[in-house]
Protein backbone atom coordinates (compact mmCIF):
# COMPACT_ATOMS: atom_id res chain seq x y z
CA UNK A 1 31.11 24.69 -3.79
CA UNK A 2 27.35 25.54 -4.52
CA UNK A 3 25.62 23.24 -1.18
CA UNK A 4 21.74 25.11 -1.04
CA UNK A 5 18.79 25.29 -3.42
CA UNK A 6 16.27 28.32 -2.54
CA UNK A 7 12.95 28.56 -2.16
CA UNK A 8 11.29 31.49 -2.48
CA UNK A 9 6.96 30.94 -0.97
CA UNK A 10 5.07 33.55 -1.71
CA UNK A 11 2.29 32.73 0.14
CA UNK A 12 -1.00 35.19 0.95
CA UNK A 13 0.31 36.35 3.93
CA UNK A 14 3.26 36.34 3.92
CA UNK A 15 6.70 35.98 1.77
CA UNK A 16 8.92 32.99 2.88
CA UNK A 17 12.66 32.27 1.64
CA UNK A 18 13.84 28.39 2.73
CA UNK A 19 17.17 27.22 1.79
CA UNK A 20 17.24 23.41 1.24
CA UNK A 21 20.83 20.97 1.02
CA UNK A 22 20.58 18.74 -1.60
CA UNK A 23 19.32 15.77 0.83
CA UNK A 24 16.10 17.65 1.34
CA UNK A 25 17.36 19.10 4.76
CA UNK A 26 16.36 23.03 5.76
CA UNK A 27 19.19 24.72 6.37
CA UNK A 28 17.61 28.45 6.92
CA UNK A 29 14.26 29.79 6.83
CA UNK A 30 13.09 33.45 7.13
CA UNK A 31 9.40 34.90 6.96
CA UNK A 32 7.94 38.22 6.68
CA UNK A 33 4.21 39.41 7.01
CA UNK A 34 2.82 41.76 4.98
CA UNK A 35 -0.47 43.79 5.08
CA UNK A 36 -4.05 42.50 3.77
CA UNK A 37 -5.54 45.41 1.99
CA UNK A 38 -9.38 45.49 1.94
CA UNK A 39 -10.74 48.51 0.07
CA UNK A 40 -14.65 46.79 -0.27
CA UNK A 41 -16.46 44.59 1.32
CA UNK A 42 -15.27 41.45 -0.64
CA UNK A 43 -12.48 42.78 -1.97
CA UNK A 44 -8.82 41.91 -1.13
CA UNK A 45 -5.79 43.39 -2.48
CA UNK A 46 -1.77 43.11 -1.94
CA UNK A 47 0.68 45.84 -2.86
CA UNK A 48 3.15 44.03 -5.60
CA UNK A 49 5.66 46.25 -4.37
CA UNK A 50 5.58 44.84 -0.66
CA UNK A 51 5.21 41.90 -2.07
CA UNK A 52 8.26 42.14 -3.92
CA UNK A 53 10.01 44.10 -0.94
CA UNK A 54 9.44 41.43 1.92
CA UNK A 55 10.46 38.08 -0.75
CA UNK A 56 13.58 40.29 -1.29
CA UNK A 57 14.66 40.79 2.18
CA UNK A 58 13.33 37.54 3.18
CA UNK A 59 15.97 36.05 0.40
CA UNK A 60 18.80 38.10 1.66
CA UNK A 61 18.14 37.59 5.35
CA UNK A 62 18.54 33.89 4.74
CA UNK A 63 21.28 33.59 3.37
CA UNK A 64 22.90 35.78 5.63
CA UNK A 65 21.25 33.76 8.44
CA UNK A 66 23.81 31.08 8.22
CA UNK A 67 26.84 33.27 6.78
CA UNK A 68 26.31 31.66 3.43
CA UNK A 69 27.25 33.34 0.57
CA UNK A 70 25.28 33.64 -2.71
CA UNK A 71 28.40 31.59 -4.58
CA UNK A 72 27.16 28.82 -1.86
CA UNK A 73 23.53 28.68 -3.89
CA UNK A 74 22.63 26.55 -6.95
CA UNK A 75 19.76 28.46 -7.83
CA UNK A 76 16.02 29.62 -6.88
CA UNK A 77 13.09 27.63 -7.22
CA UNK A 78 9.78 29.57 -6.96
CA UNK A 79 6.32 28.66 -5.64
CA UNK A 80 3.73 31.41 -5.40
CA UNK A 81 -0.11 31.97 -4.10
CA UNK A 82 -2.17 31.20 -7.41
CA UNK A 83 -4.47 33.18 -9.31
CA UNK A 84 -3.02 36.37 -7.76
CA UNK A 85 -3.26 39.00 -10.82
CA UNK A 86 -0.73 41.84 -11.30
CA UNK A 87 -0.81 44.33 -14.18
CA UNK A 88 2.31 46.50 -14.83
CA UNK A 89 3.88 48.87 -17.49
CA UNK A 90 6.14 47.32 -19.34
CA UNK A 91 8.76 50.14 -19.57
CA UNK A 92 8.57 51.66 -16.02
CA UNK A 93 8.30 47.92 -14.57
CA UNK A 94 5.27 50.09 -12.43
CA UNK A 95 1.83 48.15 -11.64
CA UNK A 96 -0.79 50.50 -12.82
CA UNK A 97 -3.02 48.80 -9.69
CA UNK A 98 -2.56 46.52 -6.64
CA UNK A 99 -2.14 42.69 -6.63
CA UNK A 100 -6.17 41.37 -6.48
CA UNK A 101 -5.80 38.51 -4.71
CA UNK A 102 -7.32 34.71 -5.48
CA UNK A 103 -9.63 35.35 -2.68
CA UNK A 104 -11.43 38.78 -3.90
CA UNK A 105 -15.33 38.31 -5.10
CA UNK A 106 -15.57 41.64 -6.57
CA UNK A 107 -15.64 40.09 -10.16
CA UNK A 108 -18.60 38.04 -8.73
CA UNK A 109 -20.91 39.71 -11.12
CA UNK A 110 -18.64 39.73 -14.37
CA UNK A 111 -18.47 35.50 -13.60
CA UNK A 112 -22.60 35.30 -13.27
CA UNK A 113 -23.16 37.04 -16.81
CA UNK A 114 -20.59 34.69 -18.33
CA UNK A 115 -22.81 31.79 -17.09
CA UNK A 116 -26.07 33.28 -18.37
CA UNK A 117 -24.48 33.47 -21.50
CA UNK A 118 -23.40 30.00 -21.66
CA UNK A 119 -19.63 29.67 -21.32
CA UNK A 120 -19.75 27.26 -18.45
CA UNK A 121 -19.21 23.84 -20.68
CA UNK A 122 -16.77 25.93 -22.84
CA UNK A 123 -14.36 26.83 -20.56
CA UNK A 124 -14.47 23.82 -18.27
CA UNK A 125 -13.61 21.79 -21.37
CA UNK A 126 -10.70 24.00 -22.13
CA UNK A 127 -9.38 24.95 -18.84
CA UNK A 128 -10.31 22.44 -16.26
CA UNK A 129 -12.05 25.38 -14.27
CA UNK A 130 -15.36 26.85 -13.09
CA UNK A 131 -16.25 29.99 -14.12
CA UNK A 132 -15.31 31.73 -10.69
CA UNK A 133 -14.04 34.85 -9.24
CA UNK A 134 -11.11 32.44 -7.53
CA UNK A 135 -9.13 32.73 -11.24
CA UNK A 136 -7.00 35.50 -12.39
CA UNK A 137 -9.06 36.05 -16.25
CA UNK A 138 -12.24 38.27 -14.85
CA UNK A 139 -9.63 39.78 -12.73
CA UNK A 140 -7.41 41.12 -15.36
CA UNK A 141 -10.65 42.20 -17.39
CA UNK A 142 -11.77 44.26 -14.02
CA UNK A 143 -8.31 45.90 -14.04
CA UNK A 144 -8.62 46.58 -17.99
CA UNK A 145 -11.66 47.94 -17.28
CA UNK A 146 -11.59 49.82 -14.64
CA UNK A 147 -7.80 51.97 -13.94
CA UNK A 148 -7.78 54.40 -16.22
CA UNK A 149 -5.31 54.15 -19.39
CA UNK A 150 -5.26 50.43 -18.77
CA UNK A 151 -7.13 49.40 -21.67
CA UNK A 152 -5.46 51.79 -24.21
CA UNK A 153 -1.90 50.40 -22.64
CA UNK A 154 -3.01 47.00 -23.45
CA UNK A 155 -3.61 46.93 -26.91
CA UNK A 156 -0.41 49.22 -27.59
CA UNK A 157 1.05 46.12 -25.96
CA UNK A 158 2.89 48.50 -23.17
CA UNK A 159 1.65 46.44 -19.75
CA UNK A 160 2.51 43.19 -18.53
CA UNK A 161 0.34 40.48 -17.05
CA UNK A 162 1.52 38.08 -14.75
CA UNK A 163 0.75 35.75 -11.58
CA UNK A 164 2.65 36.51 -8.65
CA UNK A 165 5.46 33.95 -10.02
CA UNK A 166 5.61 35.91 -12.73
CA UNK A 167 6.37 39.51 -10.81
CA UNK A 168 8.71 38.02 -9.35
CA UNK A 169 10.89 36.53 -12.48
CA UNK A 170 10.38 39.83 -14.24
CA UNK A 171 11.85 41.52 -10.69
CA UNK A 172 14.07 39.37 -10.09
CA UNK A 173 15.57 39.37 -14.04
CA UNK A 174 15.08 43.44 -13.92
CA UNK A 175 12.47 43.16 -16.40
CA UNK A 176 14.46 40.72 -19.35
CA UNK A 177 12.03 37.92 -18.63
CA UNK A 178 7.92 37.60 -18.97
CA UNK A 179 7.44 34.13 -18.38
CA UNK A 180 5.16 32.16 -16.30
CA UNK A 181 4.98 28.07 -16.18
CA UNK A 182 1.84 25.40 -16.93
CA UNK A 183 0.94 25.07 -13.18
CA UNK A 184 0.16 29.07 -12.94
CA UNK A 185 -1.07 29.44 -16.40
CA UNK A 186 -3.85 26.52 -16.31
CA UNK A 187 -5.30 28.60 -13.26
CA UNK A 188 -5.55 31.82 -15.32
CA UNK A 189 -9.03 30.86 -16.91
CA UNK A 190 -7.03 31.89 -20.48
CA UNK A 191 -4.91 28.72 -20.73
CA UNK A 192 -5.95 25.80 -22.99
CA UNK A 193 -4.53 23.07 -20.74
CA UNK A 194 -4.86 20.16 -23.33
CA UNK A 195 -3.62 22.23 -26.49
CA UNK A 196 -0.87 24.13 -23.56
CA UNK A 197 -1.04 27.18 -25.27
CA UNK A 198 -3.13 30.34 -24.72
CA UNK A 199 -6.35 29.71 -25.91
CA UNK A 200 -7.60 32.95 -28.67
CA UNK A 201 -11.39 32.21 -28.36
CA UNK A 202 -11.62 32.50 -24.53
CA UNK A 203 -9.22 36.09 -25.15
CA UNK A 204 -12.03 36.88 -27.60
CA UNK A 205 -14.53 36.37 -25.05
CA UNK A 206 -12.60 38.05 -21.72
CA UNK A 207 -11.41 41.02 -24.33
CA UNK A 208 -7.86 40.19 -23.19
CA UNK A 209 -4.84 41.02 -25.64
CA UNK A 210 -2.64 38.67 -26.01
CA UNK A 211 0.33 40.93 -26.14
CA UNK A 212 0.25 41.37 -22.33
CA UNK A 213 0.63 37.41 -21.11
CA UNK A 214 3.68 35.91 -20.61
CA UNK A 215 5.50 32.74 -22.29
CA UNK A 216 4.43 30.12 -20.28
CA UNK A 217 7.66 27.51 -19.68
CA UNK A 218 7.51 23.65 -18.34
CA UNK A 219 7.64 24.37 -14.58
CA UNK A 220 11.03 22.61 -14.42
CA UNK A 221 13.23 24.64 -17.34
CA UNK A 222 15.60 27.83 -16.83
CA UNK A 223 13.66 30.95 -16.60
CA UNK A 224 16.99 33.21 -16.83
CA UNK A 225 18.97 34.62 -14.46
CA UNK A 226 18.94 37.35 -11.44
CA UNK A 227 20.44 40.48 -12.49
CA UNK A 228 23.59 41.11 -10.76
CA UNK A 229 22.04 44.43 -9.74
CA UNK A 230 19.76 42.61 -7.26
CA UNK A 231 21.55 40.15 -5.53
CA UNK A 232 25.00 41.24 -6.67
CA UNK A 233 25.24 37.49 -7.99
CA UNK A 234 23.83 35.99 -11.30
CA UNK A 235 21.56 32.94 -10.00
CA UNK A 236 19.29 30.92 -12.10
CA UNK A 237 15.90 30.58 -11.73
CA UNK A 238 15.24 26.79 -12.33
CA UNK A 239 11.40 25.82 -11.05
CA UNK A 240 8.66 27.20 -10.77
CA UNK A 241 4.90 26.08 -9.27
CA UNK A 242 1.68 27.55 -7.84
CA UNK A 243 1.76 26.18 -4.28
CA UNK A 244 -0.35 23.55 -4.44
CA UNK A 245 1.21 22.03 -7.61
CA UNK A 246 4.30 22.45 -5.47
CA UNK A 247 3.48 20.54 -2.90
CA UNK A 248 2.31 17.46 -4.97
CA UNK A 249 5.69 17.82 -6.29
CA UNK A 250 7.47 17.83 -3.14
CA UNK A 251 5.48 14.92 -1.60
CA UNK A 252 6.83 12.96 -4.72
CA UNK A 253 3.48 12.17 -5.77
CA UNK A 254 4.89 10.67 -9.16
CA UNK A 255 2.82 8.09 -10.00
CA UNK A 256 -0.86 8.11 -11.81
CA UNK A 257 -3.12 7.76 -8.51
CA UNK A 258 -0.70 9.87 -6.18
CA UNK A 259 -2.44 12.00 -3.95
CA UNK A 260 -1.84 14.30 -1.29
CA UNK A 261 -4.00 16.56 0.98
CA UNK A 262 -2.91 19.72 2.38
CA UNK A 263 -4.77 20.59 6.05
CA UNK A 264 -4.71 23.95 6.24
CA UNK A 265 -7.73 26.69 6.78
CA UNK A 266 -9.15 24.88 4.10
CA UNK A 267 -8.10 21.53 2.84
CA UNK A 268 -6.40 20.95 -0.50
CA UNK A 269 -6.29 17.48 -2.25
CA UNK A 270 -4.36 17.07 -5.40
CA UNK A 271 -4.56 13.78 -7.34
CA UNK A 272 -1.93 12.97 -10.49
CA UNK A 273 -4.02 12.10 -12.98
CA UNK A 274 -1.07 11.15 -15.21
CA UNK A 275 -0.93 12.19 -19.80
CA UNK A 276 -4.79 12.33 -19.26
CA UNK A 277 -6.46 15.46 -18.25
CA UNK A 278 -9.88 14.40 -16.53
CA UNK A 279 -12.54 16.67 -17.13
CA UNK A 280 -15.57 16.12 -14.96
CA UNK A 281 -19.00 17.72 -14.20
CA UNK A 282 -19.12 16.79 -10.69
CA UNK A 283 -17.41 19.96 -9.13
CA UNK A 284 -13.36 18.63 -9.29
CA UNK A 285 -11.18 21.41 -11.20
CA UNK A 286 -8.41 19.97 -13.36
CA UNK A 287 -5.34 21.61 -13.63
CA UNK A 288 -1.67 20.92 -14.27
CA UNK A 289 0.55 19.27 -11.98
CA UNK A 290 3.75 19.60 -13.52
CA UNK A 291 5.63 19.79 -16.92
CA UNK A 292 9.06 18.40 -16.65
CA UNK A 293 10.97 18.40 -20.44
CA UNK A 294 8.07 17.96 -22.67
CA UNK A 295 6.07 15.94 -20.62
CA UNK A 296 2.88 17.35 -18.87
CA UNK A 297 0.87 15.80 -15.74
CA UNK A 298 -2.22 16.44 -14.81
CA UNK A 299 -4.26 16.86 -11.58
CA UNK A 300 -7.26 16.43 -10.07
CA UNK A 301 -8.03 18.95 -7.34
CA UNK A 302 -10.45 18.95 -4.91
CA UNK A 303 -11.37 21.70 -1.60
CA UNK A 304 -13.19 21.65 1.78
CA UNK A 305 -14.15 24.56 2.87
CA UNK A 306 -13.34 24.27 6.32
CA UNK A 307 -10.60 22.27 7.72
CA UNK A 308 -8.04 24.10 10.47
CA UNK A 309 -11.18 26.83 10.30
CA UNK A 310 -13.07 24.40 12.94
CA UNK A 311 -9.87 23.97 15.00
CA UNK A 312 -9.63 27.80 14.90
CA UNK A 313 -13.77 27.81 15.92
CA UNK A 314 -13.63 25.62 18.75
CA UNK A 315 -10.30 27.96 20.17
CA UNK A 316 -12.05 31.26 19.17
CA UNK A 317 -15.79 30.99 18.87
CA UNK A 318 -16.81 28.44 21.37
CA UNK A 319 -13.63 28.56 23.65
CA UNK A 320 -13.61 24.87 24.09
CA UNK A 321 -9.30 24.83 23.68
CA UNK A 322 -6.63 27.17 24.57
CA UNK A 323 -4.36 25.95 21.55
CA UNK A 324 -5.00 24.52 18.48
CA UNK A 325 -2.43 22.02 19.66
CA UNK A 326 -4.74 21.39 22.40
CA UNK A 327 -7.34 19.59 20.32
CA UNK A 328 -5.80 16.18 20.41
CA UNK A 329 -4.79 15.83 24.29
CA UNK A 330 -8.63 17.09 25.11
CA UNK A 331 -10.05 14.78 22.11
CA UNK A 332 -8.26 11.41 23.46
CA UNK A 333 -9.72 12.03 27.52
CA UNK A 334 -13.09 10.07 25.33
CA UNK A 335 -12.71 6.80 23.46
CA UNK A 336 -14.96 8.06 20.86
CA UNK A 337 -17.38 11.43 19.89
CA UNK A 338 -20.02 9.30 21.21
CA UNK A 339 -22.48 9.51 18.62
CA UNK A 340 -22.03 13.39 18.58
CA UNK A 341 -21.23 14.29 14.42
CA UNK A 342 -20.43 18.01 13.86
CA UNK A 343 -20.71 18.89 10.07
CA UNK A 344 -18.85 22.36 9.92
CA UNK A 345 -20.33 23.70 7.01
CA UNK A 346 -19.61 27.84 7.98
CA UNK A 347 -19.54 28.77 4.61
CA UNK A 348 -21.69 26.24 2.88
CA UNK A 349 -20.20 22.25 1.98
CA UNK A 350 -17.96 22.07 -1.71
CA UNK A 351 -17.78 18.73 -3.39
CA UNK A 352 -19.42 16.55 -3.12
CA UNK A 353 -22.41 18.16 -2.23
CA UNK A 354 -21.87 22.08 -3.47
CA UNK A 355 -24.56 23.47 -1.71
CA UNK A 356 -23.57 27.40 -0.72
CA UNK A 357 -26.64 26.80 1.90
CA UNK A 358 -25.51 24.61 3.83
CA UNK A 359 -24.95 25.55 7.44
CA UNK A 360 -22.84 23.91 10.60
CA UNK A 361 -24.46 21.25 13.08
CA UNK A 362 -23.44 19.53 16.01
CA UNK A 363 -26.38 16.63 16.19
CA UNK A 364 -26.82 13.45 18.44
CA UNK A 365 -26.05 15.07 21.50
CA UNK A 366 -27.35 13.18 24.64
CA UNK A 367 -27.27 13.75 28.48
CA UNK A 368 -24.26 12.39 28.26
CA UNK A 369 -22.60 14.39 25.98
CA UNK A 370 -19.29 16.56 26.80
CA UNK A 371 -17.10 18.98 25.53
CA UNK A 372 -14.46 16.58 25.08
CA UNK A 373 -17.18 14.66 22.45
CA UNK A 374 -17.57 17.67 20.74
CA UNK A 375 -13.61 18.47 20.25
CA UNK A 376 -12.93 14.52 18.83
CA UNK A 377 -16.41 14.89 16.43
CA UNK A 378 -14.47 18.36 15.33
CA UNK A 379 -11.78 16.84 14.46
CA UNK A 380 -13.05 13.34 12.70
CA UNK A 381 -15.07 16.16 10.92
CA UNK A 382 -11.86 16.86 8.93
CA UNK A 383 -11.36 13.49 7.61
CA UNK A 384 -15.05 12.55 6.70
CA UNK A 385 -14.56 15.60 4.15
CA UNK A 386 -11.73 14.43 2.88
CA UNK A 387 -12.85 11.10 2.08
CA UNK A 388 -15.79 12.82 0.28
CA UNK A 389 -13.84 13.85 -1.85
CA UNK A 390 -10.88 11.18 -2.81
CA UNK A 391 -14.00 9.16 -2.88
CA UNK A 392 -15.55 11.13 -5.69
CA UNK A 393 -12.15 11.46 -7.49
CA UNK A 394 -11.63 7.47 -7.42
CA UNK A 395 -15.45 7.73 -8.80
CA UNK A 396 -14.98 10.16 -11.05
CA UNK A 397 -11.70 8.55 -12.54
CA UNK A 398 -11.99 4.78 -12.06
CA UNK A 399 -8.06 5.24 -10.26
CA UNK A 400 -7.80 3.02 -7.10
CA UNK A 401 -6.26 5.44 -4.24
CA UNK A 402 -3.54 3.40 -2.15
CA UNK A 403 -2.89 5.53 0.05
CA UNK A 404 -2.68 9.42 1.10
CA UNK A 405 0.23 11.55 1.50
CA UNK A 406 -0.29 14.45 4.05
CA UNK A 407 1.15 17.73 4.74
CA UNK A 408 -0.11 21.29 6.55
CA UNK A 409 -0.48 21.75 9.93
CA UNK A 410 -3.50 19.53 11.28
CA UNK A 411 -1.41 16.75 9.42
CA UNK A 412 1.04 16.55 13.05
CA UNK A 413 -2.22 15.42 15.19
CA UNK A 414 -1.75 12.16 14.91
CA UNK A 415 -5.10 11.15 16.34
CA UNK A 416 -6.89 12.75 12.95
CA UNK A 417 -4.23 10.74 11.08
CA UNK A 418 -5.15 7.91 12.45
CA UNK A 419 -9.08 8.23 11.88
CA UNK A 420 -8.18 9.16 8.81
CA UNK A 421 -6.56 6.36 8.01
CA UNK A 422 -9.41 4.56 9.43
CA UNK A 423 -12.47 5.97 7.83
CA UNK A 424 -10.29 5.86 4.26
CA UNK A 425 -9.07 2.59 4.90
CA UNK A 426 -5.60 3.24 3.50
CA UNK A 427 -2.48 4.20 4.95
CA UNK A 428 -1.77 7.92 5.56
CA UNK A 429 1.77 8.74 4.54
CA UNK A 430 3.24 11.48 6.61
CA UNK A 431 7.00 13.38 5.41
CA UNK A 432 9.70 14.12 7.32
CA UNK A 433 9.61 17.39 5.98
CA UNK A 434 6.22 19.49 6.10
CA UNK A 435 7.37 22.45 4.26
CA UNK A 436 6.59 20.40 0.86
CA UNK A 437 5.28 23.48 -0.91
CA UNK A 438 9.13 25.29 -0.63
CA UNK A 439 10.38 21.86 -1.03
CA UNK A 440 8.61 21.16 -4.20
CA UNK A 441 10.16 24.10 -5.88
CA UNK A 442 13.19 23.30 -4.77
CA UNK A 443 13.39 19.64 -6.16
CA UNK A 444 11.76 21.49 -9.64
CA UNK A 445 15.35 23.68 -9.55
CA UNK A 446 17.11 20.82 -8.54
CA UNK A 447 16.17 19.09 -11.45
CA UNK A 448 16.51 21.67 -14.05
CA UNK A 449 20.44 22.28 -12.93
CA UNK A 450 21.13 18.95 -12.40
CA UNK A 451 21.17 18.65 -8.51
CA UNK A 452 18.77 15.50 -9.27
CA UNK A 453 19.32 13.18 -12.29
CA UNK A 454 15.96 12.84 -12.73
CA UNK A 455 12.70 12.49 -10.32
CA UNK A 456 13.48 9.06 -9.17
CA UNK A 457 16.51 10.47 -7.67
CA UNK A 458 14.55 12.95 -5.65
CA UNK A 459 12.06 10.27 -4.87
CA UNK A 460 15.11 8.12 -3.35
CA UNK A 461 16.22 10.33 -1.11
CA UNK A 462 12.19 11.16 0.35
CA UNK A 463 11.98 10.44 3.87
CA UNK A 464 9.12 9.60 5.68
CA UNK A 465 8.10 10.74 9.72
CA UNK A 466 5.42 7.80 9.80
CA UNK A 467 3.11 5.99 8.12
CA UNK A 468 -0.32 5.20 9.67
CA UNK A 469 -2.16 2.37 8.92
CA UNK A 470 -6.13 1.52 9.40
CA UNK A 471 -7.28 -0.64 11.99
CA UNK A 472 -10.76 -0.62 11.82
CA UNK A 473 -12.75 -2.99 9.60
CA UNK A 474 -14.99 -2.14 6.61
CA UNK A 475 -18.13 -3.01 8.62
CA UNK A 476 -16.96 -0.18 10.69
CA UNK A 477 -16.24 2.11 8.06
CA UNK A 478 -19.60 1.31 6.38
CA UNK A 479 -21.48 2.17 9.55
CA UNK A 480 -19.41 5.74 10.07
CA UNK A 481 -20.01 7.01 6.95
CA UNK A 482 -23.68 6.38 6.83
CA UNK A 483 -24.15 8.20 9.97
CA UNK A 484 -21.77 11.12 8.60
CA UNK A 485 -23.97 11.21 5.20
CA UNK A 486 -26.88 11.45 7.28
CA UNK A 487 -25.47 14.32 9.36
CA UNK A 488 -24.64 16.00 6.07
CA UNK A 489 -28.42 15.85 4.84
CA UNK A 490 -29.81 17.16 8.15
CA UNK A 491 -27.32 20.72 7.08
CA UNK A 492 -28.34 21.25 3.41
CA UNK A 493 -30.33 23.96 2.45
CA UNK A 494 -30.49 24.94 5.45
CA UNK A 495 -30.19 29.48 4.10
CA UNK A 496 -32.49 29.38 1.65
């Protein structure tokens, strides 16, 4: 009897295989590292065949773990780093270049003459997205471009393009599927998320053939089988999402309004937009969140910059904490930052106030002042940029937020939960299960092989650590967030 679903995470570091029961439970979990590969400043590159390598052995090691068996698995669920752009031949199943990863600028330039030539409105309106570096389109032009023979393969239709979900399903079927689903495609810059198809004018304009993308399948559907020469077993592949699509999914944010934030480096918040794909100028990408049969969700999604980065900073940089565990035991020695506000804007502030110049500051600092003020205005740092932006996504949508669904790993201090719960003035819903990204493929496989009757089943059987509830008034919370605005306008523009 078939008792686990697997997960395979693909994440930017490393490759992660979780096996799930059907309740939700983990029952094994194996990770392996892999190298960064920087060949330029800016640049950043993965070899697919590591990549490939490590999610393999990480898949075998699991199940072997526990002395399962691969009869013992219903089937694999994937969920991938985004944007991550592999080109291959389609014969040889060789990549004709590394993996460039979401996070490489080289294609900086490429994005900059696109906006002096006036594609910005165009392909926001089609794809939800900025013209940025971040997506996988300019990426797979560079590649085109640059390798030699790349170009000429192309048109012939002999290479293969695909997002890291996409390697894998090809690797995993030995090459007898090229398919990719809506979460990964809408992040391509290619994908025409209201018409879900890819879009020929935006190929015209990246000089992208067609012939080399792959189908693109709702991210709950059967994308084949594993090649018994693999595994030795024939599995199906049954879901598949970019991560952060993935973990919407596994926090069971199912209804219009949903939202969850993941705190990680940075800090990821996803909002289900429902049928209706909101396209806005203020700085929010839309994407898709889902397709499950024929029906597509939509998203919202908004970044901060810096989230577990200022944890990281006050460990590292201004050796304040030995841990980043530390932060909350040093941060509750004061009953408040008194009056200090640090705004920890390293790399510039994102929405709402997308200004690349901005700079950290610690201000209001008095005789008085400690370390231990500095740690707790760290921390309530993290949630005043959060609430910037599910503030500007209620503002942008008209959607009423209820309340927040958190993951990641600053989502287990439970003295930034509760300020967060605070400053937002809703209650901060925290899982049993943090791993919602692996999760959230799993429930898509689930679901596609009948594990789950359907996604109220899976939201049934959700269980929750906590849920945290404000206590602070909105005379409070008026006062705090004037003060933080005005902390916030002391930093901009600071690198001109």
């Amino acid at each position: 009897m078939k008792k686990y679903i697997m997960a395979l995470d693909q994440g930017t570091t490393s490759s992660r295989c979780i096996l799930f029961d059907k309740d939700g439970n983990i029952a094994s979990l194996v990770q392996r590292e892999f190298p960064q590969i920087f060949p330029s400043e800016g640049w950043v590159e993965h070899d697919p065949m590591v990549i490939w390598s490590t999610q393999i052995s990480a898949a075998t090691e699991a199940v072997l773990k526990i002395g399962a068996s691969w009869g013992e698995i219903y089937g694999i669920g994937i969920t991938n780093q985004r944007e991550t752009t592999i080109l291959w031949d389609k014969h040889t199943g060789e990549p004709v270049y590394n993996a460039i990863v979401w996070q490489c600028r080289r294609t900086a330039r490429i994005c900059e003459e696109l906006k002096e030539a006036g594609y910005s409105h165009l392909i926001k309106g089609k794809t939800g997205l900025l013209i940025d570096p971040y997506f996988s389109a300019t990426k797979i032009k560079w590649i085109l471009d640059n390798v030699e023979g790349a170009r000429e393969k192309a048109e012939r239709g002999d290479l293969c393009f695909g997002t890291i979900d996409t390697w894998l399903i090809w690797k995993l079927t030995a090459g007898k599927v090229h398919a990719t689903d809506y979460t990964n495609a809408s992040r391509t810059m290619l994908y025409n998320i209201k018409e879900l198809d890819w879009d020929e004018e935006l190929l015209r304009i990246f000089d992208i053939p067609r012939a080399i993308l792959p189908e693109v399948r709702p991210s709950s559907s059967l994308f084949g089988v594993t090649d018994k020469g693999i595994l030795g077993y024939e599995l199906p592949i049954g879901g598949v999402a970019g991560d952060q699509q993935a973990a919407l999914f596994g926090q069971c944010c199912f209804g219009k309004g949903d939202i969850k934030n993941t705190y990680g480096t940075g800090a990821f918040m996803l909002m289900n937009t429902g049928d209706v794909p909101y396209i806005t100028d203020d700085g929010l990408l839309t994407t898709i969140a889902w397709g499950v049969g024929d029906k597509v969700i939509y998203a919202l999604e908004g970044s901060v910059f810096t989230c577990g980065a200022a944890i990281q900073w006050l460990r590292d940089g201004m050796k304040l904490i030995e841990s980043a565990q530390d932060s909350e035991y040093y941060a509750r020695k004061v009953p408040d930052s008194g009056g200090v506000m640090v705004v920890p804007a390293f790399q510039g502030l994102g929405a709402p106030w997308w200004d690349p110049y901005a700079r950290g500051i610690i201000i209001g600092i008095t005789r008085a002042t400690n370390k231990y003020h500095i740690i707790r205005a760290t921390l309530e740092s993290l949630a005043y940029q959060t609430t910037d932006v599910i503030n500007l996504m209620e503002e942008s949508t008209g959607i009423k937020i209820t309340s927040l669904k958190v993951d990641g790993g600053a989502s287990a201090n439970n003295l930034l939960m509760s300020f967060q719960s605070d400053i937002l003035g809703i209650p901060i819903i925290r899982p049993s299960c943090i791993e919602t990204t692996a999760l959230g493929a799993a429930y898509l496989c689930g679901l596609t092989l009948g594990v789950y009757k359907s996604m109220e089943d899976i939201a049934m059987g959700k269980r929750i650590d906590s849920i945290i509830n404000p206590e602070m008034d909105d005379g409070w919370r008026a006062e705090k967030k004037a003060i933080w605005k005005n902390a916030v306008n002391r930093c901009l523009g600071w690198k001109a």
